[in-house]
Structure formats: C-alpha cells, structure tokens
N, C-alpha and C. Protein backbone atom coordinates (compact mmCIF):
# COMPACT_ATOMS: atom_id res chain seq x y z
N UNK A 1 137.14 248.37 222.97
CA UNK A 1 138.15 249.15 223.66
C UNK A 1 138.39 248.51 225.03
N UNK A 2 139.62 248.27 225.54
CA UNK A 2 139.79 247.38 227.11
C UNK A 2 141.11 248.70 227.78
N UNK A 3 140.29 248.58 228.88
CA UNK A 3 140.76 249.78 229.50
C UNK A 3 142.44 249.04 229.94
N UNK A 4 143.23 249.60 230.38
CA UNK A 4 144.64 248.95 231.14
C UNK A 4 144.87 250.09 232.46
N UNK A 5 146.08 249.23 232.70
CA UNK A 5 146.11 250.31 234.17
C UNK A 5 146.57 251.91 233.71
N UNK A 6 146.28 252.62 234.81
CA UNK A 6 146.84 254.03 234.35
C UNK A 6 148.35 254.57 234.51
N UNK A 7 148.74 255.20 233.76
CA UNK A 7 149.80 255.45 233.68
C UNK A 7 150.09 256.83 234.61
N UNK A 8 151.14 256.62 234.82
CA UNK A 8 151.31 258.39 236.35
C UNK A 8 152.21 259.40 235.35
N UNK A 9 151.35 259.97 234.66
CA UNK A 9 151.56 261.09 233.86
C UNK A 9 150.22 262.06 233.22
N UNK A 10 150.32 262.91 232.17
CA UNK A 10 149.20 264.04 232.01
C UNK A 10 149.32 263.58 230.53
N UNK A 11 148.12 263.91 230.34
CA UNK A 11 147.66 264.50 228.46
C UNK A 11 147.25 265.80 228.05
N UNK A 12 147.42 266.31 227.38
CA UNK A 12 147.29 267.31 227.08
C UNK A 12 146.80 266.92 225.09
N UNK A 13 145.95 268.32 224.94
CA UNK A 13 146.07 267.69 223.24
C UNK A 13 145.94 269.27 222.83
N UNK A 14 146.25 269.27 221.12
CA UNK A 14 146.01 270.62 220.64
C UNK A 14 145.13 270.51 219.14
N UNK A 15 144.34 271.17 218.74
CA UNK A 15 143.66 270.34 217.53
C UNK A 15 144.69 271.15 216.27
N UNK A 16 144.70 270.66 214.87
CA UNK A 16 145.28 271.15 214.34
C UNK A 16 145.33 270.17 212.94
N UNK A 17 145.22 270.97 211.66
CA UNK A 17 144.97 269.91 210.61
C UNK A 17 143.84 268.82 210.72
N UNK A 18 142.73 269.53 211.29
CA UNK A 18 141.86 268.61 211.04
C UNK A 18 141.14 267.76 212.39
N UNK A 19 142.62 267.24 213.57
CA UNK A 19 142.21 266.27 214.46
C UNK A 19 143.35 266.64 215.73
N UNK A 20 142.69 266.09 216.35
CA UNK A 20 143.00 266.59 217.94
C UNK A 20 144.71 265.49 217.94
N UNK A 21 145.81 266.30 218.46
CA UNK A 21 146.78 265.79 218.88
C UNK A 21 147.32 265.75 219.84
N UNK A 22 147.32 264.81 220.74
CA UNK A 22 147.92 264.21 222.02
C UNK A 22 149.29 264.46 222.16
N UNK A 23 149.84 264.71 223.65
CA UNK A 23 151.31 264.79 224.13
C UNK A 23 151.01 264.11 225.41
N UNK A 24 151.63 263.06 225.33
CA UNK A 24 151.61 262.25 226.87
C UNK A 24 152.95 262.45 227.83
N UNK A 25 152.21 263.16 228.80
CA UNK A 25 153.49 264.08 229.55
C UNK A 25 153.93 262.84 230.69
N UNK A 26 155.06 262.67 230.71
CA UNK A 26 155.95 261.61 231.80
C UNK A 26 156.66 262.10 232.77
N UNK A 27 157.25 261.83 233.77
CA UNK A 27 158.20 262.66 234.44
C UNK A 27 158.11 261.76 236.06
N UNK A 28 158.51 261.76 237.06
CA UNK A 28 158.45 262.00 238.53
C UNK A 28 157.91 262.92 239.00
N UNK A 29 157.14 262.27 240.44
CA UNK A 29 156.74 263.58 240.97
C UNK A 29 157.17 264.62 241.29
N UNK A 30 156.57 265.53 240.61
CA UNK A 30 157.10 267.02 241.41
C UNK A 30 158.64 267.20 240.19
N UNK A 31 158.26 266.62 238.45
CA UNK A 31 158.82 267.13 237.56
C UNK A 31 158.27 267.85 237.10
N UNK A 32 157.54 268.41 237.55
CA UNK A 32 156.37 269.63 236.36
C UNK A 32 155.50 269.27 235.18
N UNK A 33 154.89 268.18 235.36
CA UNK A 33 153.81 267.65 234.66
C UNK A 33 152.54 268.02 234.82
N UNK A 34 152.30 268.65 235.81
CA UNK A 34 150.99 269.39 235.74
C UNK A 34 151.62 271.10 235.80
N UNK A 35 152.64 271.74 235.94
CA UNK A 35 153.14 272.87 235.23
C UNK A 35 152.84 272.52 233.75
N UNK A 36 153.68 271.78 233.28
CA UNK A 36 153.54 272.13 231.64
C UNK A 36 152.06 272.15 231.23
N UNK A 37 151.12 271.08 231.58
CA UNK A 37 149.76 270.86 231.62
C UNK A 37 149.06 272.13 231.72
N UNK A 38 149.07 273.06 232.47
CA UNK A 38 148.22 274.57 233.21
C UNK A 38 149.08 275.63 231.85
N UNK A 39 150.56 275.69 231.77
CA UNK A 39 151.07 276.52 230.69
C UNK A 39 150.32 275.98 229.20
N UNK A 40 150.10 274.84 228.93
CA UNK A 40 149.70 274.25 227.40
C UNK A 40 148.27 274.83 227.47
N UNK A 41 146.93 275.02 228.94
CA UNK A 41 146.14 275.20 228.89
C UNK A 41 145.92 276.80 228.63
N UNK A 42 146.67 277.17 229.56
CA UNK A 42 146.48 278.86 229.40
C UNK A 42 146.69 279.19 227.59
N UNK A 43 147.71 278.08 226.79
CA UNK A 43 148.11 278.90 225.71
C UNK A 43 146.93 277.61 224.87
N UNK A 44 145.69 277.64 224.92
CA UNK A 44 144.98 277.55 224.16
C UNK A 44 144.71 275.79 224.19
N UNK A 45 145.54 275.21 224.70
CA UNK A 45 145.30 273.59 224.54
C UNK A 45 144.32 273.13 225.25
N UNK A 46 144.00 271.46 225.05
CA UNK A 46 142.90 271.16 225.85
C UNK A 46 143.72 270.09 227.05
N UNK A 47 142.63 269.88 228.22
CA UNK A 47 143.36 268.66 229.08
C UNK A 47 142.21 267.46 228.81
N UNK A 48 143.15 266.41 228.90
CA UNK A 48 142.57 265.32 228.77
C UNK A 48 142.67 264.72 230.09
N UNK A 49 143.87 264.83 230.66
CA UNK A 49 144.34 263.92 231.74
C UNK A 49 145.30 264.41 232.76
N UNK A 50 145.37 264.42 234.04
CA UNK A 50 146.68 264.79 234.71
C UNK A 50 146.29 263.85 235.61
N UNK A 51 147.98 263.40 235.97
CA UNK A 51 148.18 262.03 237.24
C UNK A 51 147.93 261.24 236.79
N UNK A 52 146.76 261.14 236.09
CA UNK A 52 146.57 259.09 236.06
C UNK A 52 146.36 258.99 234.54
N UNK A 53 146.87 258.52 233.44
CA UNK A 53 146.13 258.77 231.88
C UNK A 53 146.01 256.87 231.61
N UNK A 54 144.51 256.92 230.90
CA UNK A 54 144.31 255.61 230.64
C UNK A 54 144.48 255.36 229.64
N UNK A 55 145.46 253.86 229.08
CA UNK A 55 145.68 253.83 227.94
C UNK A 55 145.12 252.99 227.15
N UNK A 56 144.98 252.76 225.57
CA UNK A 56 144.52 251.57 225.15
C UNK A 56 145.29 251.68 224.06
N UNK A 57 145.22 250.23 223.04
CA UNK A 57 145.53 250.31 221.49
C UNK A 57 144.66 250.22 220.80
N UNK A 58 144.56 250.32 219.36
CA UNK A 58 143.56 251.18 218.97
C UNK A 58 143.33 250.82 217.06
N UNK A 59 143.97 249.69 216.63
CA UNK A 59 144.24 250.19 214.80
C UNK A 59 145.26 250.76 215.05
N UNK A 60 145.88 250.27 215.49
CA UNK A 60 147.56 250.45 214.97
C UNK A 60 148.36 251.97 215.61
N UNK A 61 147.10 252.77 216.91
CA UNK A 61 147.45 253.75 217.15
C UNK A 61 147.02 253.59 218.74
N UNK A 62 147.82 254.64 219.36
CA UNK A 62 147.41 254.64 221.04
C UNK A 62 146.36 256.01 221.57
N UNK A 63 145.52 256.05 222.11
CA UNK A 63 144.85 256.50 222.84
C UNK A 63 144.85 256.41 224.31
N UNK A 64 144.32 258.11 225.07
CA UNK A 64 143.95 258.13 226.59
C UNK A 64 142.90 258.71 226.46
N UNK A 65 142.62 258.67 227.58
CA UNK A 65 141.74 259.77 228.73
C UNK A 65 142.24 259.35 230.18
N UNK A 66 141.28 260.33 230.84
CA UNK A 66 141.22 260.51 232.21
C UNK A 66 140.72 259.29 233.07
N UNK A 67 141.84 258.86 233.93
CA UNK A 67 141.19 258.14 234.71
C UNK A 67 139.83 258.47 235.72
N UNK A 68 138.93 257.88 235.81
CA UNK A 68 137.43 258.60 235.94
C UNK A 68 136.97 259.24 237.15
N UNK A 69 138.01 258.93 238.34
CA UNK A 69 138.13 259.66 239.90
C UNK A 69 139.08 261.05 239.49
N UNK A 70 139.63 261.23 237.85
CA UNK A 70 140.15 262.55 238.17
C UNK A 70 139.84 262.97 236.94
N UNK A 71 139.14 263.07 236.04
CA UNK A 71 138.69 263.44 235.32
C UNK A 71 138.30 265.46 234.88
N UNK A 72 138.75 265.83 234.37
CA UNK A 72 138.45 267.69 234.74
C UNK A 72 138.69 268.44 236.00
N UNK A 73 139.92 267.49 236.36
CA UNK A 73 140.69 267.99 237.48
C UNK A 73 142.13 268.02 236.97
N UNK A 74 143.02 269.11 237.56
CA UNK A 74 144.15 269.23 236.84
C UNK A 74 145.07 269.88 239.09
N UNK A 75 146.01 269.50 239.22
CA UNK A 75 146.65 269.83 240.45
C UNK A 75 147.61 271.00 240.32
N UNK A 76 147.17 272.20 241.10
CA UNK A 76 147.54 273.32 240.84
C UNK A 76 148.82 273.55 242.36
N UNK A 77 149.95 273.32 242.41
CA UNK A 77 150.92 273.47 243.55
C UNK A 77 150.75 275.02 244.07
N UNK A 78 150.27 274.88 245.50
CA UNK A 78 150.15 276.04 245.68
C UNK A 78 148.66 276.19 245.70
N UNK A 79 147.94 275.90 244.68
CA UNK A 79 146.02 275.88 245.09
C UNK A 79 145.72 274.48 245.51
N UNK A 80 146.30 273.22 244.68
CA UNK A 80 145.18 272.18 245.10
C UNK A 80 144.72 271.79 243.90
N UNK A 81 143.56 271.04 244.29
CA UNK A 81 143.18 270.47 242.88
C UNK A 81 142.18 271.11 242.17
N UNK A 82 142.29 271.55 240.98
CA UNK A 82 141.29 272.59 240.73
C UNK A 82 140.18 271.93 239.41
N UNK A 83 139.37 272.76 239.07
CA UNK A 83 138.59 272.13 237.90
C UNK A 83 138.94 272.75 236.80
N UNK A 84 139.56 271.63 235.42
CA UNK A 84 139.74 272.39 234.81
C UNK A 84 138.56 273.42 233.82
N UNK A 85 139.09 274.71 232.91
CA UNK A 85 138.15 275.17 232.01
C UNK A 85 137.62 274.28 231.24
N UNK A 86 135.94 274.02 230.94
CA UNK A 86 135.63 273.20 230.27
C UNK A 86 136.03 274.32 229.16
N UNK A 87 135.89 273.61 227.45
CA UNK A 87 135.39 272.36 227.91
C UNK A 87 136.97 271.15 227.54
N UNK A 88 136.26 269.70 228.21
CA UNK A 88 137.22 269.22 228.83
C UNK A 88 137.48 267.99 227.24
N UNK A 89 138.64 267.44 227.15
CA UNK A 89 138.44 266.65 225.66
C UNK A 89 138.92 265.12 226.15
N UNK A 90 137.11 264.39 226.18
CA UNK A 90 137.26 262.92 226.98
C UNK A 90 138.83 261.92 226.36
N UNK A 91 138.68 261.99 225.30
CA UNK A 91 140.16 260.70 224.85
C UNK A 91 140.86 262.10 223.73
N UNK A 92 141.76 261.32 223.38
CA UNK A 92 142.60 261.63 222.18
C UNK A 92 143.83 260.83 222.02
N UNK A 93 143.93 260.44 220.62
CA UNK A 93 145.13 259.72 220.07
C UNK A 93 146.28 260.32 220.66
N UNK A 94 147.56 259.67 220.94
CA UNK A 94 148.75 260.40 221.51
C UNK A 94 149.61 259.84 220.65
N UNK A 95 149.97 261.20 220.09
CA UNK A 95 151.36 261.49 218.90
C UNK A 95 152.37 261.78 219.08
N UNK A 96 152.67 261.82 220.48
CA UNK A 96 153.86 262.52 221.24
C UNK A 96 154.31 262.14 222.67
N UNK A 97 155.43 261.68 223.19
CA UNK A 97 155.76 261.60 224.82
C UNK A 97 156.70 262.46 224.81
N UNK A 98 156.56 263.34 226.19
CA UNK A 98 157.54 264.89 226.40
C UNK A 98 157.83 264.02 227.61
N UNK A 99 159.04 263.93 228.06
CA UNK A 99 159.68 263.52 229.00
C UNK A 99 160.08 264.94 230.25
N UNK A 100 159.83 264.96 230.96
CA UNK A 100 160.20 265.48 232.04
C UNK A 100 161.62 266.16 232.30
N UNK A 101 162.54 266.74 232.17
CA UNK A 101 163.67 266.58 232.52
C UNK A 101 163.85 267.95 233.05
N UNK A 102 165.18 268.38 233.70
CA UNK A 102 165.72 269.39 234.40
C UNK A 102 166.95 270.19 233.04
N UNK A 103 166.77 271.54 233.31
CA UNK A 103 167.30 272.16 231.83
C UNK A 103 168.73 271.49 231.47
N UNK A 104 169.41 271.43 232.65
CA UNK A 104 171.07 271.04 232.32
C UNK A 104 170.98 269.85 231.75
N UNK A 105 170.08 268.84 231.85
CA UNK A 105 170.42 267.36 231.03
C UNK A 105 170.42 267.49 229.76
N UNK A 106 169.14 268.37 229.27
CA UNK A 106 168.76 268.27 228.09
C UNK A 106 169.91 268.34 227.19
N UNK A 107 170.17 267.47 226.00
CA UNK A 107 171.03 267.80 225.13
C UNK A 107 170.88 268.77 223.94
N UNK A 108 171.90 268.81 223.27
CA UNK A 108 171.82 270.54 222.56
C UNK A 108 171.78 269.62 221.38
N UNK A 109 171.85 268.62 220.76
CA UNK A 109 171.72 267.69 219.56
C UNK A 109 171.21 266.20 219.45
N UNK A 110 169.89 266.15 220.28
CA UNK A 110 169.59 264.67 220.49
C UNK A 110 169.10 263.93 218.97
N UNK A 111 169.78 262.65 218.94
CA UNK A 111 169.10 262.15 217.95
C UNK A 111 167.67 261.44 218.13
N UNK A 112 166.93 261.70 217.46
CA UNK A 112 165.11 261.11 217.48
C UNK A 112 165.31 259.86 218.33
N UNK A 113 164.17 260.43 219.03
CA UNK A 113 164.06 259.15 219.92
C UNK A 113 162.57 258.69 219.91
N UNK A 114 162.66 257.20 220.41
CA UNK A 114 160.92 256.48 220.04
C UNK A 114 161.07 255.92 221.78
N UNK A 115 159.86 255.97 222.11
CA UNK A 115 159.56 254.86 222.85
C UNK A 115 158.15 253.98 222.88
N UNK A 116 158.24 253.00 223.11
CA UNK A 116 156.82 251.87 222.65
C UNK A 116 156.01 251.76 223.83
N UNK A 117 154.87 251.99 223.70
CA UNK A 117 153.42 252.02 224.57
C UNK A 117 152.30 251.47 223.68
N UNK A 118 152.05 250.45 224.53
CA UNK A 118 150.65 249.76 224.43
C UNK A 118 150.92 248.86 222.70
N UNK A 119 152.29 248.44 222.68
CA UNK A 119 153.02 247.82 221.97
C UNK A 119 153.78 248.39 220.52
N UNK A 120 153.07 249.70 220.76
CA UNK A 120 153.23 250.97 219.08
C UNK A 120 154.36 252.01 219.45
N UNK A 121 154.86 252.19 218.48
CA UNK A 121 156.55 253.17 218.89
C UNK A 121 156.05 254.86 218.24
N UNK A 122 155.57 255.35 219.64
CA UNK A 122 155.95 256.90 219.25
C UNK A 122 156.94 257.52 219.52
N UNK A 123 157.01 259.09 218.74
CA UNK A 123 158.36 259.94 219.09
C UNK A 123 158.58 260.17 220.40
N UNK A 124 160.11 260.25 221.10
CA UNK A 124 159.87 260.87 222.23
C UNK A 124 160.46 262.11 222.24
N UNK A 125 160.39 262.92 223.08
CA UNK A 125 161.60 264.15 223.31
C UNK A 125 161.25 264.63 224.52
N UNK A 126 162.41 265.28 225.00
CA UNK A 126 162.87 265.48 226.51
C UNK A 126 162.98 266.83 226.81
N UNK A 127 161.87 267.40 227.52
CA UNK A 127 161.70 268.83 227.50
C UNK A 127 161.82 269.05 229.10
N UNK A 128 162.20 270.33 229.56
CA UNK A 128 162.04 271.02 230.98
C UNK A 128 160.71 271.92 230.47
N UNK A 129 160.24 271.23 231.30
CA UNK A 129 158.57 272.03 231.51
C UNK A 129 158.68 273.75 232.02
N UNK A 130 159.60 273.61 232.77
CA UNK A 130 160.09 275.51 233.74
C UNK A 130 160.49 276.36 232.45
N UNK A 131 160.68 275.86 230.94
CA UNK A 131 161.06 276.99 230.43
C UNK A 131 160.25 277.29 229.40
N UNK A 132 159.96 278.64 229.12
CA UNK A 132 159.32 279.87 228.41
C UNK A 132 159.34 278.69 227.07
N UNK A 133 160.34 278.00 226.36
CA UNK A 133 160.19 277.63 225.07
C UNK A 133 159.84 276.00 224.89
N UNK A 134 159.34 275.39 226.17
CA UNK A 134 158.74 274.54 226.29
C UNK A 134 158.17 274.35 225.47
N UNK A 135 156.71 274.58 225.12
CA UNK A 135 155.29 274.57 224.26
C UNK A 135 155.65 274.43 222.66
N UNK A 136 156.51 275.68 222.41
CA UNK A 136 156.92 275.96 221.50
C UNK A 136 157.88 274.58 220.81
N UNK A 137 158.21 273.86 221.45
CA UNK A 137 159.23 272.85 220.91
C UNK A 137 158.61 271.87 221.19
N UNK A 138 157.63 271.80 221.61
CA UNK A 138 156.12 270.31 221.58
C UNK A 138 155.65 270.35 220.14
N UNK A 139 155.22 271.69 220.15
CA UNK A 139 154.86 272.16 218.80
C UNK A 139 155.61 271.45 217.68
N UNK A 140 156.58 272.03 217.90
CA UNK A 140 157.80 271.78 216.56
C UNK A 140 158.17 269.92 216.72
N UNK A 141 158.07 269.60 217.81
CA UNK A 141 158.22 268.16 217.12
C UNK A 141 157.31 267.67 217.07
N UNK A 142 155.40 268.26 217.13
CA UNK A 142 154.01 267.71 216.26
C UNK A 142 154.29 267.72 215.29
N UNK A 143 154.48 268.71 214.65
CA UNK A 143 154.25 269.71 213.44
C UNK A 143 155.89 270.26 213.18
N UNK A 144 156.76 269.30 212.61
CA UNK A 144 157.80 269.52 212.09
C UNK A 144 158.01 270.99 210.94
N UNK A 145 158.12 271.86 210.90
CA UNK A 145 158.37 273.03 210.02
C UNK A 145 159.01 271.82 208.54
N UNK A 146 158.35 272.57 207.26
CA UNK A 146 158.59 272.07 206.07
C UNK A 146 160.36 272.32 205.48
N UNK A 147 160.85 271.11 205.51
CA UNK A 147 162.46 271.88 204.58
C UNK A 147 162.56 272.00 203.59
N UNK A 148 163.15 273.43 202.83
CA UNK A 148 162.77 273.77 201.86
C UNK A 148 164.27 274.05 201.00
C-alpha cells in the first residue's frame, strides 16, 4: 500500500450488503463537507475522514483513511474540532464522490457522471449538503432501487 498526498475533502462510509461503503465528499471550503459528514453521522454512518482523506489504489479499486494528525476528529462550525463517536472506521473502499454544490445549480436531470481518482473511474453526483434529502440520495445512488 503507498500512501499519496491527501486530498481536501471527507469520507464518510455506511456498511451494507455485507461491506463497508465509502462516499468521498469534495467541495470548497466552507461547502458543507463536514455538515454533510456530522448529518451522515448522526443518521447512523461511520467517519473515516474529514479535511484531509488519504488515498491509494488498490486491485483495481480506491481506498482512504484519515490523514493521521486528524484522524477521529471531525470540524464542528460553531464548536471547533471535536472527537468523533467511536467507534471510528480506519480505511474503506470509496464507491462514491458527492460533490459539493449550492441547491440552485443542481440539475433536475443529470446524466451519470464518473470522475477518475488514483487512475479508476467512480460515479459522481452533485449534492447540496444543507438539504433534508441529501443522505437519502447518497443512498440511492449506492444502492440504486431495483427496476421492475
């Protein structure tokens, strides 16, 4: 495993079917990347990473964790940096990048989007972290609902 530089975004993971699934949160500062991070935690998820996520490749798949000066720390606006609830989940594969965005950009019909990290093409999608159905639509593009 060879560590690379860190990337200025959060992980978050949720287990499900078996194995822990990664969302590598992107954005600018002060897009709500450690909001969505504290909302994914309260509703049951784990943190892997906020601010700095380390990446590697892996067999054909990408992995983080925490860069090791912030490790089970998550930045609470308004408290500071706090510790998160253990317990804390050191790496996890990342199956997902949630992009940062402000509600008005978002489009009402985006077609699938990929972007490539650590040379492997995952899904992306472009969420506002500020809204109630955030989580819920991380969800839905892990774990696509079956068409029937």
């Amino acid at each position: 495993m060879t560590d690379h530089s860190p990337i200025h975004g959060g992980l978050i993971a949720r287990h499900r079917m078996g194995r822990w699934h990664g969302v590598l949160i992107l954005g600018p500062s002060g897009s709500g990347k450690s909001h969505l991070a504290l909302t994914a935690l309260v509703a049951g998820w784990r943190l892997v990473a906020d601010d700095r996520v380390i990446v590697w490749p892996d067999a054909g798949k990408v992995f983080g964790r925490a860069h090791p000066t912030l490790a089970g720390q998550i930045e609470v606006r308004g408290l500071g940096i706090m510790h998160s609830a253990p317990p804390i989940l050191g790496f996890c594969q990342i199956d997902l990048v949630a992009q940062m965005v402000p509600q008005a950009t978002l489009e009402r019909y985006p077609d699938p989007a990929q972007t490539v990290l650590m040379g492997q093409s995952l899904p992306l999608i472009a969420v506002d972290p500020f809204s109630a159905l955030c989580l819920p639509m991380i969800d839905m593009a892990l774990h696509p609902l079956p068409v029937r």
